[in-house]
Protein backbone atom coordinates (compact mmCIF):
# COMPACT_ATOMS: atom_id res chain seq x y z
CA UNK A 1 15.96 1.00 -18.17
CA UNK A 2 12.70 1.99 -16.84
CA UNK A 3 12.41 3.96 -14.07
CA UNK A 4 11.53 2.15 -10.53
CA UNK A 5 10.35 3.67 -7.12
CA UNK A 6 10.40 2.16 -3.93
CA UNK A 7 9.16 3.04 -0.33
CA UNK A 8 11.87 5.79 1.11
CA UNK A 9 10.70 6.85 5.04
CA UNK A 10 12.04 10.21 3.66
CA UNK A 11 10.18 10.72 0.50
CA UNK A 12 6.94 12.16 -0.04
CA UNK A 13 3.98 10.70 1.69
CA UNK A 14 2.25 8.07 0.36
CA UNK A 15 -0.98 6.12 2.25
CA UNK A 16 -2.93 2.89 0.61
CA UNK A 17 -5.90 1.40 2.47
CA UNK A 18 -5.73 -2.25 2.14
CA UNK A 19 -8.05 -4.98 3.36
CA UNK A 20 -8.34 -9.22 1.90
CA UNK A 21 -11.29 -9.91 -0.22
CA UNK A 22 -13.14 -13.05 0.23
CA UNK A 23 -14.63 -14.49 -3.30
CA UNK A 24 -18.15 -13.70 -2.17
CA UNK A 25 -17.25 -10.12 -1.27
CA UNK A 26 -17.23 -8.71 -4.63
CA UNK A 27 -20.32 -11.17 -5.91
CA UNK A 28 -18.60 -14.36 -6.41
CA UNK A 29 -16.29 -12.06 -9.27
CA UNK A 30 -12.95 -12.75 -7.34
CA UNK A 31 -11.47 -15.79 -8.87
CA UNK A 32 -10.28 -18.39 -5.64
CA UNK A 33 -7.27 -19.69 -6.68
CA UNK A 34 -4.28 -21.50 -4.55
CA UNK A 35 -1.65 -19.31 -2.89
CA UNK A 36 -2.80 -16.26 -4.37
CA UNK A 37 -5.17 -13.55 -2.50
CA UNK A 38 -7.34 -10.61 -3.54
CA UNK A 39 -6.90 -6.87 -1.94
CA UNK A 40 -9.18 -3.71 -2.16
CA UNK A 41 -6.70 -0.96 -2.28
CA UNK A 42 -7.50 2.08 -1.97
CA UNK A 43 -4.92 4.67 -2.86
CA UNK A 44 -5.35 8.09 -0.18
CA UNK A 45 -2.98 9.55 -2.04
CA UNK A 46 -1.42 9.57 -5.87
CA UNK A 47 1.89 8.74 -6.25
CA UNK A 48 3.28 6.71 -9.39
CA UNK A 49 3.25 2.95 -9.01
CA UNK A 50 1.35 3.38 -5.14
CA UNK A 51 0.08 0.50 -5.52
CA UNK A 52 2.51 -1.38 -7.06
CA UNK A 53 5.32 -0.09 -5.03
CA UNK A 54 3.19 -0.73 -1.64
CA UNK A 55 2.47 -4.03 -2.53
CA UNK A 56 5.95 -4.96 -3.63
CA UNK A 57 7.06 -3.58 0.00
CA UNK A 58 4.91 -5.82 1.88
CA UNK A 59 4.97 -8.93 0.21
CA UNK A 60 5.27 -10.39 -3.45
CA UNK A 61 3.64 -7.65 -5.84
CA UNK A 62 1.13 -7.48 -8.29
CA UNK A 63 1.12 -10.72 -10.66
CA UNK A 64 2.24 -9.83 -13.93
CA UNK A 65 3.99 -6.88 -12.78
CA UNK A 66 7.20 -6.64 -14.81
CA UNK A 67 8.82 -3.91 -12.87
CA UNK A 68 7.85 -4.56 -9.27
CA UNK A 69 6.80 -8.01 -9.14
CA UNK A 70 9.14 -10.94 -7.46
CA UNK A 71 9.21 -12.89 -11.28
CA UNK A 72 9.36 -10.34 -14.05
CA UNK A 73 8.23 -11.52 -17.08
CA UNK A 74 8.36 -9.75 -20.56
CA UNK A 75 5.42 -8.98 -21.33
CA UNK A 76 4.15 -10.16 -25.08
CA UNK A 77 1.12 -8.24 -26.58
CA UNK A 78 0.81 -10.75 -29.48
CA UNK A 79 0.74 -13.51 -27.09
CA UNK A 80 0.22 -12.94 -23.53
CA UNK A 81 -1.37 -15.11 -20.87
CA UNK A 82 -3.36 -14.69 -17.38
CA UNK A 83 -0.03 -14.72 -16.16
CA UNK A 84 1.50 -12.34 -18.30
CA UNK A 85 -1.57 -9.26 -17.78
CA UNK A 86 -1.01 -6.73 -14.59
CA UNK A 87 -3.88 -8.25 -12.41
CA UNK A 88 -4.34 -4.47 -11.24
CA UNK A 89 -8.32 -3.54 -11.88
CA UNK A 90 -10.25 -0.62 -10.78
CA UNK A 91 -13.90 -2.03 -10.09
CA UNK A 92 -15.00 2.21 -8.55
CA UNK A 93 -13.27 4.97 -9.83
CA UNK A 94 -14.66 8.55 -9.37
CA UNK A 95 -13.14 11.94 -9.87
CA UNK A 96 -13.90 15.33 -10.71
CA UNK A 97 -14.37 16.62 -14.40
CA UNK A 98 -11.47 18.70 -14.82
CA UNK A 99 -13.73 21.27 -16.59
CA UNK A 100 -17.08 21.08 -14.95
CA UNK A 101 -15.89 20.03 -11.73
CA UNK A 102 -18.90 17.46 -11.37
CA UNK A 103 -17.82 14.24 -9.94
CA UNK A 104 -17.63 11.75 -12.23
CA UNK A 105 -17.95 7.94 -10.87
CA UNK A 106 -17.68 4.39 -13.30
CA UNK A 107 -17.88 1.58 -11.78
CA UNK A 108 -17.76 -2.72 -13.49
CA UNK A 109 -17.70 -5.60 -11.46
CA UNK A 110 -16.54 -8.02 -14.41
CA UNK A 111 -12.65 -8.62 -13.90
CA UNK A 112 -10.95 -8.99 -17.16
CA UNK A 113 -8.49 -11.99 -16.50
């Protein structure tokens, strides 16, 4: 069984910043479906599954999230749908080399679902 974390007032800390994306926020990239809605997280800190845990707390989870979302499906690499993908995507990532210590920053605004 795979391991599975959930929000514990006791545990470690654990902050997300969180806001609702229109479509035209991100350039018209953020598809506008029915019932479904956007967020810009922004993970503070780094805990495994923040942002899958946070938004499991506070509402429905990620879709396609097998482990934390409200219908788990089994995920099929052979023949998967839009359904069936994590719709988790990092449009602005940046952190330092762990070498060189320059800060390293990528960035896409094409989501890939």
């Amino acid at each position: 069984e795979r391991l599975k974390w959930h929000v514990d007032e006791s545990g470690k800390e654990s902050i997300t910043n969180w806001s609702i994306v229109t479509h035209n926020e991100l350039g018209g990239v953020v598809p506008e479906t029915d019932g479904v809605i956007t967020l810009k997280l922004i993970p503070i800190t780094g805990r495994t599954h923040q942002l899958r845990v946070h938004c499991a707390a506070e509402g429905s989870g990620i879709i396609g999230d097998s482990l934390y979302g409200d219908n788990p499906i089994e995920w099929n690499i052979e023949d998967n749908n839009d359904e069936e993908v994590l719709h988790l995507h990092s449009y602005e990532l940046s952190f330092p080399h762990p070498k060189t210590d320059i800060v390293m920053n990528f960035s896409s605004d094409q989501i890939m679902w």
